[in-house]
C-alpha atoms as a PDB file:
ATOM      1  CA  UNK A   1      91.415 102.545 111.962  1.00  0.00           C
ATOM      2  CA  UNK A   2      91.056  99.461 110.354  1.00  0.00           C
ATOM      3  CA  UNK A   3      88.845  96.405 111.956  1.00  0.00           C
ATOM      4  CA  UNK A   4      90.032  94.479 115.153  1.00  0.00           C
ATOM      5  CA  UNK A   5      89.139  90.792 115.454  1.00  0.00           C
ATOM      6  CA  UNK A   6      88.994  89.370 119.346  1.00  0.00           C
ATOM      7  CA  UNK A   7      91.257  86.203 119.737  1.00  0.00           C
ATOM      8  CA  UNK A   8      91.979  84.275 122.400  1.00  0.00           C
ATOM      9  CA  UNK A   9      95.036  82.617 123.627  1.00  0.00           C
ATOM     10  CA  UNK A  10      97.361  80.695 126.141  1.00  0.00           C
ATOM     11  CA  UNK A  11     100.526  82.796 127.474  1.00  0.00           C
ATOM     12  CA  UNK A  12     102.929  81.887 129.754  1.00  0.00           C
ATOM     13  CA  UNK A  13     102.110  83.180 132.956  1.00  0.00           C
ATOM     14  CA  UNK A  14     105.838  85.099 133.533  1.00  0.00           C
ATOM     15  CA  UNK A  15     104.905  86.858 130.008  1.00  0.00           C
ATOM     16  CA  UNK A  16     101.995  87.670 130.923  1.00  0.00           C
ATOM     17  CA  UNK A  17     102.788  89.893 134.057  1.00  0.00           C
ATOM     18  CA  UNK A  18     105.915  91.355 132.203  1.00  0.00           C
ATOM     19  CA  UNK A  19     103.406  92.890 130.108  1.00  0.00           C
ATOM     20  CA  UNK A  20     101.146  93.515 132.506  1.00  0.00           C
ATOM     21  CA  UNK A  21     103.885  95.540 134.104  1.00  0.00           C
ATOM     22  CA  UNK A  22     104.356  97.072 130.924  1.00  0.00           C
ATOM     23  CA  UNK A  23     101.131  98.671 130.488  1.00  0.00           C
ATOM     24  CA  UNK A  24     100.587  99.308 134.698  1.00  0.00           C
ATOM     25  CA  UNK A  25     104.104 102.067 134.007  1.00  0.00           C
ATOM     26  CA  UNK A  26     102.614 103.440 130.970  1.00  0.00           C
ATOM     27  CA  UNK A  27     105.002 102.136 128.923  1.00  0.00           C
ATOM     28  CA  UNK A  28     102.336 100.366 126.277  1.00  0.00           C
ATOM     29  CA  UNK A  29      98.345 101.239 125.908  1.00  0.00           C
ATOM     30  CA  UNK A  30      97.227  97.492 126.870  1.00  0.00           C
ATOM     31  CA  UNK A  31      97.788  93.854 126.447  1.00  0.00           C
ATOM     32  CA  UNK A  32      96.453  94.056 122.972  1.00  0.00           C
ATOM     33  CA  UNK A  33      98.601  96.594 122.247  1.00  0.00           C
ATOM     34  CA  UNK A  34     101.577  94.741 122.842  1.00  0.00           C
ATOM     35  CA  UNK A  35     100.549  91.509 121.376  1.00  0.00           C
ATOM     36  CA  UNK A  36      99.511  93.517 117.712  1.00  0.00           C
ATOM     37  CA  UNK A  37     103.011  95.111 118.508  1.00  0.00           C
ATOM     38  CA  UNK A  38     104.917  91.602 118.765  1.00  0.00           C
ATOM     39  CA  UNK A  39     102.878  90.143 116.094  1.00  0.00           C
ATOM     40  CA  UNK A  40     103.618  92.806 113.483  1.00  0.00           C
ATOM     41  CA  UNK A  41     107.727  92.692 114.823  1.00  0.00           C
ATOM     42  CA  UNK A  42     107.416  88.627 113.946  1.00  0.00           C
ATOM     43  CA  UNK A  43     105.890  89.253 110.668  1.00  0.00           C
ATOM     44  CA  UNK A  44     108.149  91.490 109.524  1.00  0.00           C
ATOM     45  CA  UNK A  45     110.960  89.260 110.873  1.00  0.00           C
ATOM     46  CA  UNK A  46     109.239  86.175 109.170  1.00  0.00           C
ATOM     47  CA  UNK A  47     109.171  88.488 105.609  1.00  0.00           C
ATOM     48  CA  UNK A  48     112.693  89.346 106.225  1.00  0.00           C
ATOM     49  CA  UNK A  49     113.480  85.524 106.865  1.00  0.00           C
ATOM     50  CA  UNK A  50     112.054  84.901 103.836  1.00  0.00           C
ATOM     51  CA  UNK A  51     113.283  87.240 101.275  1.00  0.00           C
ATOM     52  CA  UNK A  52     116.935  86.312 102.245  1.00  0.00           C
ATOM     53  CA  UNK A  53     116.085  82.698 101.413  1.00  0.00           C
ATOM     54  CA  UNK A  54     114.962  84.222  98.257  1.00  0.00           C
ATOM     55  CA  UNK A  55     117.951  86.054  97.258  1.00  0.00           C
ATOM     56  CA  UNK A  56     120.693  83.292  98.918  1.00  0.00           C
ATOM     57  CA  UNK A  57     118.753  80.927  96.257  1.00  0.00           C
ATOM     58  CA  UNK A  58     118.925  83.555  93.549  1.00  0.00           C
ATOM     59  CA  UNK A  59     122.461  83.450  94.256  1.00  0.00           C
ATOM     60  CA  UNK A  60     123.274  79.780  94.204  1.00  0.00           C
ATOM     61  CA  UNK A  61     121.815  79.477  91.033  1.00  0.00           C
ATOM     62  CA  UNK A  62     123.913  81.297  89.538  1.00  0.00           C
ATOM     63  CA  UNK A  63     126.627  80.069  87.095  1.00  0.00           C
ATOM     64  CA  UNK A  64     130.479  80.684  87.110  1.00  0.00           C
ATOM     65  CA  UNK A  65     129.923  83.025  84.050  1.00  0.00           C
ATOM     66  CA  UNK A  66     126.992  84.945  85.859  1.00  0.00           C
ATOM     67  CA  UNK A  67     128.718  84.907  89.183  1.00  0.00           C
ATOM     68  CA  UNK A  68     132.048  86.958  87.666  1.00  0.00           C
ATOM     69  CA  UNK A  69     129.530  89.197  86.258  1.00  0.00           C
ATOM     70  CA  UNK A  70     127.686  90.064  89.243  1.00  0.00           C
ATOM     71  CA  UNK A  71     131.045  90.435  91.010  1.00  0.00           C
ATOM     72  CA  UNK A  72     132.326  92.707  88.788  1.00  0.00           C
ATOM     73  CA  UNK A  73     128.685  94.864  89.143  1.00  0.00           C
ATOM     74  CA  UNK A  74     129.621  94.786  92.619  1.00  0.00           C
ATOM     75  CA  UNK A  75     132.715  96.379  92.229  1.00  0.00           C
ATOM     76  CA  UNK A  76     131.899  99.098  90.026  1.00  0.00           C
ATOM     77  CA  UNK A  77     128.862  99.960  92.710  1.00  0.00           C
ATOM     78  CA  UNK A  78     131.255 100.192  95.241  1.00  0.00           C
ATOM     79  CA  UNK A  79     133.662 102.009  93.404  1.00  0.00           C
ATOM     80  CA  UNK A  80     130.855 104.737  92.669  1.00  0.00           C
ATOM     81  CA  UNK A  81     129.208 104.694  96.389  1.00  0.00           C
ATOM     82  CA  UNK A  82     132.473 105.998  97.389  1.00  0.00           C
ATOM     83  CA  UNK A  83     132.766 108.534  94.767  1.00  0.00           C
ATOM     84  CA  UNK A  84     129.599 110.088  95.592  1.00  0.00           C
ATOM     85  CA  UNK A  85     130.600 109.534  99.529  1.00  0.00           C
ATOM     86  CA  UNK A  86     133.789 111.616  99.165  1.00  0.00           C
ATOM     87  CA  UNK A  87     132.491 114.255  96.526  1.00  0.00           C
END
């Protein structure tokens, strides 16, 4: 178990009893557990945000010559994913 730290903050009131509800049915352990939940689900969306940024840059820079190559990668990929699919 790694180490908690205690935080405090300022929620909208309607979340707040939606996830009160939550945990009253059972359906999460407690408030905390819901808020580490949503935090990790933004992160991950935030690292996924980011890495596309990444790659759409990696492909802009890209020259004409470059670009034609990595098309042409492309299509030999696809022509051997469905190879292996229909084998």
């Amino acid at each position: 178990m790694t180490a908690k730290a205690k935080v405090t903050v300022s929620v909208d009131r309607g979340l707040v009893s939606v996830v009160d509800h939550a945990v009253r049915h059972h359906e999460a352990d407690s408030r905390s557990a819901i808020v580490e939940e949503a935090l990790r689900l933004w992160r991950l969306e935030h690292e996924r945000a980011h890495l596309e940024q990444e790659v759409e840059r990696y492909y802009r820079s890209l020259n004409a010559d470059e670009r034609s190559e990595d098309q042409q990668w492309a299509k030999l990929a696809s022509r051997q994913a469905k190879r292996l699919w229909e084998d």
